[in-house]
Protein backbone atom coordinates (compact mmCIF):
# COMPACT_ATOMS: atom_id res chain seq x y z
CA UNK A 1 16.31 -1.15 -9.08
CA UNK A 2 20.13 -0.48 -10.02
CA UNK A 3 19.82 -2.40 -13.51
CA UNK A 4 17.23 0.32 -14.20
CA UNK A 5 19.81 3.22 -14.04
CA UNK A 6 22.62 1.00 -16.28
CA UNK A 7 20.22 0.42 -19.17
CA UNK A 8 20.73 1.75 -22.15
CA UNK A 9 17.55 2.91 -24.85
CA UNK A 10 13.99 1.12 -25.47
CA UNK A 11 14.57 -1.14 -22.42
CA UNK A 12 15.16 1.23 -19.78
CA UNK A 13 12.09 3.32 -21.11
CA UNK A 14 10.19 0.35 -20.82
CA UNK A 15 11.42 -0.96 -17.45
CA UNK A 16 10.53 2.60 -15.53
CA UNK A 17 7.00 2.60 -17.49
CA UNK A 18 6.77 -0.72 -15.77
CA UNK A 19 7.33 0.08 -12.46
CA UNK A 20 5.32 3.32 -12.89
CA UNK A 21 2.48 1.12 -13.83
CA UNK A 22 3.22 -1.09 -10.74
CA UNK A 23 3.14 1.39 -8.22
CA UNK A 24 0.26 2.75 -10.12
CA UNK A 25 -1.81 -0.45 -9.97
CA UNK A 26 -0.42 -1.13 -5.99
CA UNK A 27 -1.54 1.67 -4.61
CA UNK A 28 -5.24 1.95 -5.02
CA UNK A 29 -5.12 -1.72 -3.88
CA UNK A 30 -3.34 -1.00 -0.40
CA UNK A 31 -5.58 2.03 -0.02
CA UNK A 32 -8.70 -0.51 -0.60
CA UNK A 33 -6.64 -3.43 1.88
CA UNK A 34 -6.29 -0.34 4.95
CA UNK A 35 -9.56 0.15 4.21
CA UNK A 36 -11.04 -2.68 4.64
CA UNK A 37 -9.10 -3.60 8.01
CA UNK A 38 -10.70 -0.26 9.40
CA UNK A 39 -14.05 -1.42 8.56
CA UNK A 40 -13.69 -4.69 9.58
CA UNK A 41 -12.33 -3.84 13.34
CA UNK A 42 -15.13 -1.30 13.38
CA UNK A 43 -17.71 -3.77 12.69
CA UNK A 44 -16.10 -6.19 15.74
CA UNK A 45 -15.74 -3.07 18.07
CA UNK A 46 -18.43 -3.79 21.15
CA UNK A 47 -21.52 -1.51 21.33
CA UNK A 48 -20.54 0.21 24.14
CA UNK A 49 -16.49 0.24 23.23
CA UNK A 50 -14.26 3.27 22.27
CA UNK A 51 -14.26 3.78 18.79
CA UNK A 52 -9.91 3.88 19.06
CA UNK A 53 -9.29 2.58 15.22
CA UNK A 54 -6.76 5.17 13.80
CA UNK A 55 -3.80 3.72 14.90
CA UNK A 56 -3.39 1.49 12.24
CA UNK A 57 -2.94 4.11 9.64
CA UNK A 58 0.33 5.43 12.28
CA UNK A 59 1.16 2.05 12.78
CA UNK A 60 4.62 1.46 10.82
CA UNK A 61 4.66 -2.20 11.11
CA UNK A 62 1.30 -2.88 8.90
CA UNK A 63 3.15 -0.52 6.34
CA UNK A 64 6.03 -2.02 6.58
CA UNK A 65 3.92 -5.15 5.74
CA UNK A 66 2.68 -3.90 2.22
CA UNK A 67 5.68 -3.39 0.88
């Protein structure tokens, strides 16, 4: 991240353009991965269970995990 702010011209342009794109591309797959993890411990939730599934989108740890 610091040899982005030191570099000079073409290659600094194309470095931030690259990490724009990353974070551009990342983040519809980690929407798509919490997704997925919600519908899958819905699915195993018992019939008669409390539908209690939000905390993973509060929990820091799993965040923490993505990055």
């Amino acid at each position: 991240m610091i040899d982005i702010l030191w570099c000079r011209g073409d290659s600094r342009t194309a470095r931030i353009a690259a990490l724009v794109i990353l974070i551009a591309a990342w983040l519809p797959v980690r929407a798509a991965m919490l997704m997925s993890i919600f519908i899958h411990r819905a699915l195993r939730t018992g019939y008669e269970a409390e539908l209690a599934l939000m905390d993973q989108f509060w929990n820091p740890w799993l965040h923490l995990a993505f990055l």
